[in-house]
PDB file of N, CA and C in Angstrom:
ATOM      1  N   UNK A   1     -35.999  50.936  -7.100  1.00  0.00           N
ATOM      2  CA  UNK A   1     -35.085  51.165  -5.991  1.00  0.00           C
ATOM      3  C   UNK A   1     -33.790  51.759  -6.547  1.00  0.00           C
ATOM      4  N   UNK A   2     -33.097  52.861  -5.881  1.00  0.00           N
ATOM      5  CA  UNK A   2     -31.814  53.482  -6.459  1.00  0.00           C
ATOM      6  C   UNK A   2     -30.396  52.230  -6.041  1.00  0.00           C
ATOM      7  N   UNK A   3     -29.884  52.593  -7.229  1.00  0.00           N
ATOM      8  CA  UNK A   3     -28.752  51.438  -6.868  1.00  0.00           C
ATOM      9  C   UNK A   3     -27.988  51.669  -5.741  1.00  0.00           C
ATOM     10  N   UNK A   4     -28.046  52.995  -4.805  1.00  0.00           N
ATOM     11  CA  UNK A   4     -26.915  53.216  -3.756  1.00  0.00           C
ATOM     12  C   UNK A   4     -27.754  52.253  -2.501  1.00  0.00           C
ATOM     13  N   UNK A   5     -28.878  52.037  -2.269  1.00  0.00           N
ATOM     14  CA  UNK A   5     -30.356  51.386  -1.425  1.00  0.00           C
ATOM     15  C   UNK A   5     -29.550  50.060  -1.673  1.00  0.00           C
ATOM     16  N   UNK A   6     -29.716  49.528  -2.970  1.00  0.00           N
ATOM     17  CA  UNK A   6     -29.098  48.289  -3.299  1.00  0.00           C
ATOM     18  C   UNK A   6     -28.403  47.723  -2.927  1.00  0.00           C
ATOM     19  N   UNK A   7     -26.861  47.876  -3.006  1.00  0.00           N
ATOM     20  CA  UNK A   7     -25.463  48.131  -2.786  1.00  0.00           C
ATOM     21  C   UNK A   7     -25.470  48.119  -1.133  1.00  0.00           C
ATOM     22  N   UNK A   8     -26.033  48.924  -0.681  1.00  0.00           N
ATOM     23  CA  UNK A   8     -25.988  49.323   0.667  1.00  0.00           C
ATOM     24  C   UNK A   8     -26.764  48.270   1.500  1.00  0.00           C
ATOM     25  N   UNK A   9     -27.966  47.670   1.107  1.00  0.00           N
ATOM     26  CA  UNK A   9     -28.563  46.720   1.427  1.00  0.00           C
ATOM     27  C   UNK A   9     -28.123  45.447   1.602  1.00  0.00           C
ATOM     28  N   UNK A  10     -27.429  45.093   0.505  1.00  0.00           N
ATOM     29  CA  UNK A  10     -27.326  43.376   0.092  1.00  0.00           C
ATOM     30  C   UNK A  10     -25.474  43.898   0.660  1.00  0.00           C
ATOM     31  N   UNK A  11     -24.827  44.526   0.927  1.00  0.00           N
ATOM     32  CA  UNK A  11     -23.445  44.661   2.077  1.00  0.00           C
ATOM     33  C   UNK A  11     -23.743  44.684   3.241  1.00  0.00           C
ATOM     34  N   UNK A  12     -24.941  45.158   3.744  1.00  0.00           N
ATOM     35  CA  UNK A  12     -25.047  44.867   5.553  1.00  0.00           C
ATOM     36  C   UNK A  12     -25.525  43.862   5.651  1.00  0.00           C
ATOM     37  N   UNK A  13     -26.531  43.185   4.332  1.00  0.00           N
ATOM     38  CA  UNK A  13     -26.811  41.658   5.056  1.00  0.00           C
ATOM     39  C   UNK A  13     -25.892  40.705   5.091  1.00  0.00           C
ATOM     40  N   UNK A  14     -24.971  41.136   4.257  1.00  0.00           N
ATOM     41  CA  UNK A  14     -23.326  39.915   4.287  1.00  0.00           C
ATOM     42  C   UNK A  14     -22.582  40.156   5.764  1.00  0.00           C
ATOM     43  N   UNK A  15     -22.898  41.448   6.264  1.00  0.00           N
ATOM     44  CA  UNK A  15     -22.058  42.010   6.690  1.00  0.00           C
ATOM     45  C   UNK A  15     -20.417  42.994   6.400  1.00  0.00           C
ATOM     46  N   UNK A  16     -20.521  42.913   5.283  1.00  0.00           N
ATOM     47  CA  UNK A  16     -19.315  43.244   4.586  1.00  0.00           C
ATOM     48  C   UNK A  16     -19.008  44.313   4.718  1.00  0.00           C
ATOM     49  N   UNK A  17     -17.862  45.241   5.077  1.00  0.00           N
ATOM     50  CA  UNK A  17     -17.776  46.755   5.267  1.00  0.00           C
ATOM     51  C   UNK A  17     -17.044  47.031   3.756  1.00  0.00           C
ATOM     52  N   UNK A  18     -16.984  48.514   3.490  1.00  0.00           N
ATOM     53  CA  UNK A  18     -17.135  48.995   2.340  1.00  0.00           C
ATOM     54  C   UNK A  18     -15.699  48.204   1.865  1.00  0.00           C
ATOM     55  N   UNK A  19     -14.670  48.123   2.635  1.00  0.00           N
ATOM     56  CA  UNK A  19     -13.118  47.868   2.622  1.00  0.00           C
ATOM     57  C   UNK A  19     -13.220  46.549   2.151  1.00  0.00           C
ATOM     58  N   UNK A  20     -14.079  45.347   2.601  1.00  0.00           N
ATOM     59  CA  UNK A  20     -14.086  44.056   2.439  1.00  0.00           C
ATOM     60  C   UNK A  20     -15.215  43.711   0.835  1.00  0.00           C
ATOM     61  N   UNK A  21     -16.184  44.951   0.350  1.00  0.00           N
ATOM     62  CA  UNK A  21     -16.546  44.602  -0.579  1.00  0.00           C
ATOM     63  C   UNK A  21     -15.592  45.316  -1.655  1.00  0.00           C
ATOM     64  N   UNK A  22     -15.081  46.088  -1.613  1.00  0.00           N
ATOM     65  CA  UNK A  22     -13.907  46.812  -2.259  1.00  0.00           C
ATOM     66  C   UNK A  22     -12.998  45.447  -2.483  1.00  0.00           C
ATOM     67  N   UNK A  23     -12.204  44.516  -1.671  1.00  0.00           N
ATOM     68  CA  UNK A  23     -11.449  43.481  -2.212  1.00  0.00           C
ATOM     69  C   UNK A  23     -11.973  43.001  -2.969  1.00  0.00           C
ATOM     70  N   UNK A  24     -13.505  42.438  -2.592  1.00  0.00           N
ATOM     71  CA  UNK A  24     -13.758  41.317  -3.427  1.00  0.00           C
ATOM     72  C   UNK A  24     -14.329  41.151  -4.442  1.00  0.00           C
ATOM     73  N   UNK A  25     -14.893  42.621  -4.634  1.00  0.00           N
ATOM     74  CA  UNK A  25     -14.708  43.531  -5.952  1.00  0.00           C
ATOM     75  C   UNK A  25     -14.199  43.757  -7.122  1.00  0.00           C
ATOM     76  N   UNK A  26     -12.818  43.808  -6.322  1.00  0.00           N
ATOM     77  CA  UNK A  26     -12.077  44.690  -7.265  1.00  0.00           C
ATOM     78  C   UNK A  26     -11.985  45.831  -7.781  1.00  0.00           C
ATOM     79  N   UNK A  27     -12.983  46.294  -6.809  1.00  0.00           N
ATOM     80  CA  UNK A  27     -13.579  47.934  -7.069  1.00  0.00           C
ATOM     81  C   UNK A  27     -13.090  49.157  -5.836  1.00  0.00           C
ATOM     82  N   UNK A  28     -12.763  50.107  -6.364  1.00  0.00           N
ATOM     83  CA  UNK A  28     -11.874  51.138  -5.350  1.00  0.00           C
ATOM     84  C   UNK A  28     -12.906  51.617  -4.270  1.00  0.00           C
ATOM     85  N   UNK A  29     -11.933  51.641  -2.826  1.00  0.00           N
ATOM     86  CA  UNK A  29     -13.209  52.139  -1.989  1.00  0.00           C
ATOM     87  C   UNK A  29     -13.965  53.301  -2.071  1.00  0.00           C
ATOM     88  N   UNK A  30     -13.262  53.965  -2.412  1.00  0.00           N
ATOM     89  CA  UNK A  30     -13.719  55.174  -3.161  1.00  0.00           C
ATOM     90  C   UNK A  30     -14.976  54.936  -4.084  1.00  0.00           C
ATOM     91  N   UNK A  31     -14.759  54.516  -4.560  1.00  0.00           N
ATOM     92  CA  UNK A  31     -16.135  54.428  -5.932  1.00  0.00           C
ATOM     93  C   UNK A  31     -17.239  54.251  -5.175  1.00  0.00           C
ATOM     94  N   UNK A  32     -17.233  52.625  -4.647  1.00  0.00           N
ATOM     95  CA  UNK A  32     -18.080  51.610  -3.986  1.00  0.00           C
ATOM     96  C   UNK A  32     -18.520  53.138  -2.800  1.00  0.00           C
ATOM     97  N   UNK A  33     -17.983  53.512  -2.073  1.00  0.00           N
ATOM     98  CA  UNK A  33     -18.459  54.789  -0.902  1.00  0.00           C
ATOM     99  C   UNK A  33     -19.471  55.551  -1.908  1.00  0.00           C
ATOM    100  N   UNK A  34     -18.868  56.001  -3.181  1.00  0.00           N
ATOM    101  CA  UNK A  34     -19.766  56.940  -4.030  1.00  0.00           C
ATOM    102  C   UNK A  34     -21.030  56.697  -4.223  1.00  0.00           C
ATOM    103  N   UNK A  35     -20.829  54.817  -4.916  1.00  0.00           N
ATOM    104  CA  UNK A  35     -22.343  54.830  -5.204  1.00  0.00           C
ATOM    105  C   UNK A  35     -23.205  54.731  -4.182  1.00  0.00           C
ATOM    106  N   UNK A  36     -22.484  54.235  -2.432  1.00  0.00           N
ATOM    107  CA  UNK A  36     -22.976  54.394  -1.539  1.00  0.00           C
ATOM    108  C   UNK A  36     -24.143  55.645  -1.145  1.00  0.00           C
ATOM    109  N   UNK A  37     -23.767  56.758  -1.859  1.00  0.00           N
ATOM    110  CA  UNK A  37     -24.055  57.998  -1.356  1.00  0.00           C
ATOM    111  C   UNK A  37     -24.591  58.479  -1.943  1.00  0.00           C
ATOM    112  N   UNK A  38     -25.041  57.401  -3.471  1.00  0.00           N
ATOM    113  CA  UNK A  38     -26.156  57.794  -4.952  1.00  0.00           C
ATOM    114  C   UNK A  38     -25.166  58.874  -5.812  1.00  0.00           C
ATOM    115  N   UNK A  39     -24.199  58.543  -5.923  1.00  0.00           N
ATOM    116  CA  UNK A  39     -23.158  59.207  -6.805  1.00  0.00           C
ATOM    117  C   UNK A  39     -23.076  58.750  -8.331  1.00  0.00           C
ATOM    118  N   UNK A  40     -23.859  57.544  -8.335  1.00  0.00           N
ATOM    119  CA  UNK A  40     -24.364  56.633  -9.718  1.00  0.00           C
ATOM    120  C   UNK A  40     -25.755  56.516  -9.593  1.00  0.00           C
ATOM    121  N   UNK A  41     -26.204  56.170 -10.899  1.00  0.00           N
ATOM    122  CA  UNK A  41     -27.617  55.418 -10.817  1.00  0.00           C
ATOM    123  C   UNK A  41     -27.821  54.647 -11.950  1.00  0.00           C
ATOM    124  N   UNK A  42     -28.889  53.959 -12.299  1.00  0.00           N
ATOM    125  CA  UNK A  42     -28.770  53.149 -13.563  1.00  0.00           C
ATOM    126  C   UNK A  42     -28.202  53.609 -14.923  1.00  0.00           C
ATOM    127  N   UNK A  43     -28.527  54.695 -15.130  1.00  0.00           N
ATOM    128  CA  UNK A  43     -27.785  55.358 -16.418  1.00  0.00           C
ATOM    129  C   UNK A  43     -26.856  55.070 -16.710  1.00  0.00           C
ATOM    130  N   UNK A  44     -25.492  56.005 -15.783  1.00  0.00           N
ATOM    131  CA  UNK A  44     -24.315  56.378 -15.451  1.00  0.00           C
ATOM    132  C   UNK A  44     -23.301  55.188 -14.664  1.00  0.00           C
ATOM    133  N   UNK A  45     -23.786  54.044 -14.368  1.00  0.00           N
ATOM    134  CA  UNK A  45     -22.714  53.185 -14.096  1.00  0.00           C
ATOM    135  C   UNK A  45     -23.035  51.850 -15.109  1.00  0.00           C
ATOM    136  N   UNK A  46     -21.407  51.393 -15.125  1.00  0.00           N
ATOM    137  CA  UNK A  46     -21.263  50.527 -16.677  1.00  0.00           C
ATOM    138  C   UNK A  46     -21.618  48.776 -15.551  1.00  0.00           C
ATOM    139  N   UNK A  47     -21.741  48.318 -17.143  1.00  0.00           N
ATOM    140  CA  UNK A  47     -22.195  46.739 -16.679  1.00  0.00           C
ATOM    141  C   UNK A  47     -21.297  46.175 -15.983  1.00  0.00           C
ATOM    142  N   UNK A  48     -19.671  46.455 -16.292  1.00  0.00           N
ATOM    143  CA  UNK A  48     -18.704  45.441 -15.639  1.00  0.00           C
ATOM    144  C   UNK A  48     -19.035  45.914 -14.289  1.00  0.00           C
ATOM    145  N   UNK A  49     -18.948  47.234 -13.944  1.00  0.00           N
ATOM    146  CA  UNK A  49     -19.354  47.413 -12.180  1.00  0.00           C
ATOM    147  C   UNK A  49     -20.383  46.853 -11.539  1.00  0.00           C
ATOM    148  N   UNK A  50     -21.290  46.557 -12.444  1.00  0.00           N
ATOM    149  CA  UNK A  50     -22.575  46.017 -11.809  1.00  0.00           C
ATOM    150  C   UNK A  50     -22.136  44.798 -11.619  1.00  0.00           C
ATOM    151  N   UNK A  51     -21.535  44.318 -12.480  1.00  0.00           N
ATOM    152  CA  UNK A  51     -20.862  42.640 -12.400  1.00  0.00           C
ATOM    153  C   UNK A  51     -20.011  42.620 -11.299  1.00  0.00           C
ATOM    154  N   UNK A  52     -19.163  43.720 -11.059  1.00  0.00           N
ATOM    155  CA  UNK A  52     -18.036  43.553 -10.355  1.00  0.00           C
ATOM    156  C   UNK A  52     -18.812  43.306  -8.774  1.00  0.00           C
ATOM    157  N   UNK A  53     -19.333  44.175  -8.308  1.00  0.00           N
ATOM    158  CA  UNK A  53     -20.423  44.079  -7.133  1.00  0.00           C
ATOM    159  C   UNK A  53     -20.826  43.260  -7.451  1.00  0.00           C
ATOM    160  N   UNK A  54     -21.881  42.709  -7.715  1.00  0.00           N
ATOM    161  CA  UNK A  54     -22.399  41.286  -7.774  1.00  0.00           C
ATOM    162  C   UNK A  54     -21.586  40.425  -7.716  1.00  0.00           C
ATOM    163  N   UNK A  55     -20.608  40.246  -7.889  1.00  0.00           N
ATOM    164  CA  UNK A  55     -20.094  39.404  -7.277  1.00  0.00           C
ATOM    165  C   UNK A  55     -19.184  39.218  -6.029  1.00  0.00           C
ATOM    166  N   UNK A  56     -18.963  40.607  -6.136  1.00  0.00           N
ATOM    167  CA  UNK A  56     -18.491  40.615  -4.109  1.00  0.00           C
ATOM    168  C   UNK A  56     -19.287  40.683  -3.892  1.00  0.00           C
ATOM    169  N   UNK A  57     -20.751  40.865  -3.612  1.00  0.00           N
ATOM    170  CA  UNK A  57     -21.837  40.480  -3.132  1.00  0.00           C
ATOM    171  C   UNK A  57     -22.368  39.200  -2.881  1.00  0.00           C
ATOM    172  N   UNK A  58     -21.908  38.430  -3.724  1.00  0.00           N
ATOM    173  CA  UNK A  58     -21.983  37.323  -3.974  1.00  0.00           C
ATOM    174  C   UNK A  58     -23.483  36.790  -4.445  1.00  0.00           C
ATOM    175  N   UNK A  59     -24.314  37.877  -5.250  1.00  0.00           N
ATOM    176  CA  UNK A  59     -25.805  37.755  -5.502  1.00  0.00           C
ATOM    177  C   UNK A  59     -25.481  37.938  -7.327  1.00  0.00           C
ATOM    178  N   UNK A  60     -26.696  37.547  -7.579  1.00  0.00           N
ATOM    179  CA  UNK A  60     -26.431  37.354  -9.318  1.00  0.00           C
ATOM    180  C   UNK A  60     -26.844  38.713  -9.681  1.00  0.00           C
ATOM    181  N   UNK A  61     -26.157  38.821 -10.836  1.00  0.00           N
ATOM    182  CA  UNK A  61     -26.411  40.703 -11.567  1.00  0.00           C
ATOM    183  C   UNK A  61     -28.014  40.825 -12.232  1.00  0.00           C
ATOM    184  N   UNK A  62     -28.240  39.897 -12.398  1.00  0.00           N
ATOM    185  CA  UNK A  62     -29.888  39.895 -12.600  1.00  0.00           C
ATOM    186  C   UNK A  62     -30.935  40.081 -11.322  1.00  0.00           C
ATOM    187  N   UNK A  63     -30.243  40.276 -10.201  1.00  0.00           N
ATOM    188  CA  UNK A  63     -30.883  40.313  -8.821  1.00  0.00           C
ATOM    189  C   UNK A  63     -30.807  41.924  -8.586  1.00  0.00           C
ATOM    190  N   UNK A  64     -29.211  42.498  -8.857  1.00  0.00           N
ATOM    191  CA  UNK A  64     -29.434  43.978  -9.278  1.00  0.00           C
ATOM    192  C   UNK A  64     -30.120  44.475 -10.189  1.00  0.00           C
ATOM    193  N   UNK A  65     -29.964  43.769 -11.490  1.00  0.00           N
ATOM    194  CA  UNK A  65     -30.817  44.672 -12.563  1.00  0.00           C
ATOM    195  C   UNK A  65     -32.370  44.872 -12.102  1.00  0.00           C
ATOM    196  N   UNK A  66     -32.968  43.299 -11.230  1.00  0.00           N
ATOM    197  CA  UNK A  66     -34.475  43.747 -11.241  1.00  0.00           C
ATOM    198  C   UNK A  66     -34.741  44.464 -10.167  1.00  0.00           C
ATOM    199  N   UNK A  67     -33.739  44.801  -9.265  1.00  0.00           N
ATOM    200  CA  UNK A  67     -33.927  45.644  -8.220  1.00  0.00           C
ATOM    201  C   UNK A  67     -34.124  47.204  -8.798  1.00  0.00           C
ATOM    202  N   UNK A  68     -33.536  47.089  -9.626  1.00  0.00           N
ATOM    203  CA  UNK A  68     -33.243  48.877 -10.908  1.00  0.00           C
ATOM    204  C   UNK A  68     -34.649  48.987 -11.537  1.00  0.00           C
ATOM    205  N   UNK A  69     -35.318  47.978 -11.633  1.00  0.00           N
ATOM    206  CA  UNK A  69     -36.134  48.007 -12.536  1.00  0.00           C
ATOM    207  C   UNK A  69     -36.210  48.434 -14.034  1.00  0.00           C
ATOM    208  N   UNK A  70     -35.047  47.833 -14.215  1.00  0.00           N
ATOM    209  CA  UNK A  70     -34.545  48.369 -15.804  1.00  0.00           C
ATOM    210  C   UNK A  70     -34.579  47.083 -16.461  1.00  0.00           C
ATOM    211  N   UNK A  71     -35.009  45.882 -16.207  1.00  0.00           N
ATOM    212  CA  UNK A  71     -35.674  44.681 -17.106  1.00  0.00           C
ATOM    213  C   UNK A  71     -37.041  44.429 -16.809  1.00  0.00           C
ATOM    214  N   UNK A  72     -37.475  44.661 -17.779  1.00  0.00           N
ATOM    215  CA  UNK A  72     -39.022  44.862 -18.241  1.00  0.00           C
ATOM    216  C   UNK A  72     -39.552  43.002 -18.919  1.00  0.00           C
ATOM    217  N   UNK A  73     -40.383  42.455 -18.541  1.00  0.00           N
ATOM    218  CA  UNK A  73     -40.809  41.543 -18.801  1.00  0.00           C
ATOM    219  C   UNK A  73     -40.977  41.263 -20.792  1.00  0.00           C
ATOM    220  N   UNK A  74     -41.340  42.272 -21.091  1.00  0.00           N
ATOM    221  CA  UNK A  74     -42.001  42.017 -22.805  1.00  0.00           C
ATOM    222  C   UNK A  74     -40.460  42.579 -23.423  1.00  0.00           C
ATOM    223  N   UNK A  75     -39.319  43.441 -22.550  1.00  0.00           N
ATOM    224  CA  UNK A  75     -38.029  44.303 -23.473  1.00  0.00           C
ATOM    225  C   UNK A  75     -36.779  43.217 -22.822  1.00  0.00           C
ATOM    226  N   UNK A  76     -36.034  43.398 -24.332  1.00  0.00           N
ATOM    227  CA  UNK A  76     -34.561  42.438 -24.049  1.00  0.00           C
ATOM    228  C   UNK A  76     -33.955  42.899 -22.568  1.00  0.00           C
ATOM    229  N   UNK A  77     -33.109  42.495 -21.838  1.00  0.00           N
ATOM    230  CA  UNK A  77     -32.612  42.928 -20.468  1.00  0.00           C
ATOM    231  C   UNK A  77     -31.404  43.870 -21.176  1.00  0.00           C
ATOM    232  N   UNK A  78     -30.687  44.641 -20.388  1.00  0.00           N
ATOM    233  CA  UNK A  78     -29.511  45.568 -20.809  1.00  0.00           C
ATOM    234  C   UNK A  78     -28.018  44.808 -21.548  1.00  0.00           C
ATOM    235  N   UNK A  79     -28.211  43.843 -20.338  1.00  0.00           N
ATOM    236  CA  UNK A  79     -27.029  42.732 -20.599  1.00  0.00           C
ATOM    237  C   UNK A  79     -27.311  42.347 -22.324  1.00  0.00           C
ATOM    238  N   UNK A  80     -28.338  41.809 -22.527  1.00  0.00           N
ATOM    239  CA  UNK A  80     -28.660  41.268 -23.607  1.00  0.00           C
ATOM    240  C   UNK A  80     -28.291  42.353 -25.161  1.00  0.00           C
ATOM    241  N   UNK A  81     -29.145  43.764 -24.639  1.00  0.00           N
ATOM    242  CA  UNK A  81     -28.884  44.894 -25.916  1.00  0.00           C
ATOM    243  C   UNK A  81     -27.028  44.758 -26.060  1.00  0.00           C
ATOM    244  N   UNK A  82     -26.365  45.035 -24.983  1.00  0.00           N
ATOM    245  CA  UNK A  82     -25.319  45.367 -24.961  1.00  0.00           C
ATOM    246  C   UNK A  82     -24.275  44.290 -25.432  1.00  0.00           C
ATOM    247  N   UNK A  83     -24.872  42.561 -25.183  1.00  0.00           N
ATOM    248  CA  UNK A  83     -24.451  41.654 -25.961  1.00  0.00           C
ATOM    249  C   UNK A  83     -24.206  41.856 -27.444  1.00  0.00           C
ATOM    250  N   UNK A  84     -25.300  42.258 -28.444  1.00  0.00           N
ATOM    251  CA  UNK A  84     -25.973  42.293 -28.951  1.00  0.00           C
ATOM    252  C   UNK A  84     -25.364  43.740 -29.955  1.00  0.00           C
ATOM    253  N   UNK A  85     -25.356  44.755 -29.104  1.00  0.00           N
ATOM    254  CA  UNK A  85     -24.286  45.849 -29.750  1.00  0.00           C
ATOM    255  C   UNK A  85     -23.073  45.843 -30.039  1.00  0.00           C
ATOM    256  N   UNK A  86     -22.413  45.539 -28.926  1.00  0.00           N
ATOM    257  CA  UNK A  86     -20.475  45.226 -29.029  1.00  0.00           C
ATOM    258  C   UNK A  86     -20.441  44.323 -29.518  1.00  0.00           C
ATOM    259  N   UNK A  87     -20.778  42.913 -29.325  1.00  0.00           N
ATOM    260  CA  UNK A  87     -20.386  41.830 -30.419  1.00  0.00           C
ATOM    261  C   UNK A  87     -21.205  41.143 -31.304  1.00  0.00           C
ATOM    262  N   UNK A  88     -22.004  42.266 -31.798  1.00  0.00           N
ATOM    263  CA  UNK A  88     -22.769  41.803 -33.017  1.00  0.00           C
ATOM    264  C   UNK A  88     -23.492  40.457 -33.009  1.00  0.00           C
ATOM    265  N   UNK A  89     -23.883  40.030 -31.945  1.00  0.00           N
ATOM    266  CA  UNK A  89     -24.509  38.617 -31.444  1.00  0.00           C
ATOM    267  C   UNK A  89     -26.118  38.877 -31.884  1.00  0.00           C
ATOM    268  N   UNK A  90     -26.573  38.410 -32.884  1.00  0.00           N
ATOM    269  CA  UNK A  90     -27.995  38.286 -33.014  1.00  0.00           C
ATOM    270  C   UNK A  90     -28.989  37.225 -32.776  1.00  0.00           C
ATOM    271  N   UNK A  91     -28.314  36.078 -32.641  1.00  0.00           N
ATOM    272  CA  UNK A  91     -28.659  34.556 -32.253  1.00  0.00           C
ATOM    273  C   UNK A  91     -29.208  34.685 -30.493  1.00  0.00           C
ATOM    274  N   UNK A  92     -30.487  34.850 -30.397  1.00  0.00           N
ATOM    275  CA  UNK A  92     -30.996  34.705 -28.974  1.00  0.00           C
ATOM    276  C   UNK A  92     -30.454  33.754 -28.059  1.00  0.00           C
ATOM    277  N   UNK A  93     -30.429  32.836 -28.779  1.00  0.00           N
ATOM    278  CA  UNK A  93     -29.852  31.042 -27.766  1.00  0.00           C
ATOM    279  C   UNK A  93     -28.345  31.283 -27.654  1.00  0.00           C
ATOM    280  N   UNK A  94     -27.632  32.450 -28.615  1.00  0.00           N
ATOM    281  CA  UNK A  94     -26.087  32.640 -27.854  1.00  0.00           C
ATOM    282  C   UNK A  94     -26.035  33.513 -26.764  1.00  0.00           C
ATOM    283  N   UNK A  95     -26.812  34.742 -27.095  1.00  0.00           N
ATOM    284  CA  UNK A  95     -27.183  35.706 -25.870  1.00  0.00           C
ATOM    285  C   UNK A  95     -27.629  34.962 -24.538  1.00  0.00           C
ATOM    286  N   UNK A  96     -28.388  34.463 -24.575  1.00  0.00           N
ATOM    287  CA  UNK A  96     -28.834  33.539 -23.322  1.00  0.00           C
ATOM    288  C   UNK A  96     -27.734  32.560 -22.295  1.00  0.00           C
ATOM    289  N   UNK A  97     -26.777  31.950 -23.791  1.00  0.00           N
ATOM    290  CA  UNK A  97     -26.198  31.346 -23.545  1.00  0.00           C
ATOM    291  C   UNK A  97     -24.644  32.381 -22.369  1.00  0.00           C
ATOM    292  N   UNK A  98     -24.482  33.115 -23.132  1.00  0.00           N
ATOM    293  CA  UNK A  98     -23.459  33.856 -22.414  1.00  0.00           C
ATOM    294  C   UNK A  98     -24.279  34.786 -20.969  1.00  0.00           C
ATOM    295  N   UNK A  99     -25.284  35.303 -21.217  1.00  0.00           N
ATOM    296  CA  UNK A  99     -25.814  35.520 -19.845  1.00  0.00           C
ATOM    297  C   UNK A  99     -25.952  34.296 -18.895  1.00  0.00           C
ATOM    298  N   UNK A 100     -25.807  32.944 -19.463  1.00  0.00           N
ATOM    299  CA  UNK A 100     -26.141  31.960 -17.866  1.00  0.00           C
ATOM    300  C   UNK A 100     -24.651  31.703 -17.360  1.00  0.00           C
ATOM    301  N   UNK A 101     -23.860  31.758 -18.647  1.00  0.00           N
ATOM    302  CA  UNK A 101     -22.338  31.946 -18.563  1.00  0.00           C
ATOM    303  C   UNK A 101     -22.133  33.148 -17.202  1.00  0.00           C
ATOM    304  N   UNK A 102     -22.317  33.925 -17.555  1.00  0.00           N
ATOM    305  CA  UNK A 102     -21.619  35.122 -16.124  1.00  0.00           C
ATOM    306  C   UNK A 102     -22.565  34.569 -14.930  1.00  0.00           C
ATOM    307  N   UNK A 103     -23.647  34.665 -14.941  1.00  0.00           N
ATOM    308  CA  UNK A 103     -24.156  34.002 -14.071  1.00  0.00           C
ATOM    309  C   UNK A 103     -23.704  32.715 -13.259  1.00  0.00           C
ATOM    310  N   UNK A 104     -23.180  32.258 -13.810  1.00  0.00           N
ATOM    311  CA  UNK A 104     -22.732  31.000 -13.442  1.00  0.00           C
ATOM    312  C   UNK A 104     -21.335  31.291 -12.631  1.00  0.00           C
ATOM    313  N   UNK A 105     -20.189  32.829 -13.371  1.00  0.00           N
ATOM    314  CA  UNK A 105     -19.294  32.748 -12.882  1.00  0.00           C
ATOM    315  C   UNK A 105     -19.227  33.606 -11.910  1.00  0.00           C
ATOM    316  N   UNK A 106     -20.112  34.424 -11.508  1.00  0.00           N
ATOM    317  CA  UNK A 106     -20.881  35.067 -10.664  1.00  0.00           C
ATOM    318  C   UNK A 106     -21.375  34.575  -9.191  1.00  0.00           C
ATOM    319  N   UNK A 107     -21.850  33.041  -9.619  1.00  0.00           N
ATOM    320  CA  UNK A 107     -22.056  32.181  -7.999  1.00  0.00           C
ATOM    321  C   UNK A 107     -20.597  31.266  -7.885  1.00  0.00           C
ATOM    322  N   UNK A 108     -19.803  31.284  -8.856  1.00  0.00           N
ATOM    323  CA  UNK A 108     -18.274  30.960  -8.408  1.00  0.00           C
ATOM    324  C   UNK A 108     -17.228  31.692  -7.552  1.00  0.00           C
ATOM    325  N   UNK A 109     -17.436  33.405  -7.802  1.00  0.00           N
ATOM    326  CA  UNK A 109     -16.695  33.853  -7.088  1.00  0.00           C
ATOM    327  C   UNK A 109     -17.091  34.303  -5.589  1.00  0.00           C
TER     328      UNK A 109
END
């Protein structure tokens, strides 16, 4: 599924208009309209945005990623490589550990 389907989906079932997921965001209406309109796709938009939506969405970023179909059952998830690259984290049980971490702060906001 393209992430603008996504985005666009899981905001009309909140009801949320672009202005009200933009606050809770933290993301410009502008952008949030873009990817509306498939102006991004999995490639080309970074993890904090995916985070940032997900959580004005108020749905976990692992609910987007498997909607992308970019976590593969047998391959590490993106979150995880990218753990894993920037802070040199090779310990699986810390990776895990900090993915249940956002997750967690993810159904807080």
């Amino acid at each position: 599924m393209q992430l603008s389907k996504i985005i666009k989906k899981h905001r009309d079932c909140k009801s949320l208009t672009i202005d009200q997921l933009s606050v809770r965001s933290d993301l410009s209406r502008a952008f949030i309209s873009r990817i509306e309109r498939g102006g991004f796709d999995k490639k080309n938009i970074s993890l904090n945005s995916v985070i940032r939506l997900a959580q004005g969405l108020d749905i976990k970023v692992k609910e987007i990623l498997d909607n992308l179909n970019v976590i593969e059952q047998n391959e590490p998830s993106p979150l995880r490589m990218y753990l894993r690259s920037k802070y040199k984290i090779d310990n699986e049980k810390d990776v895990r550990l900090i993915e249940d971490l956002i997750d967690n702060l993810v159904k807080r906001t």
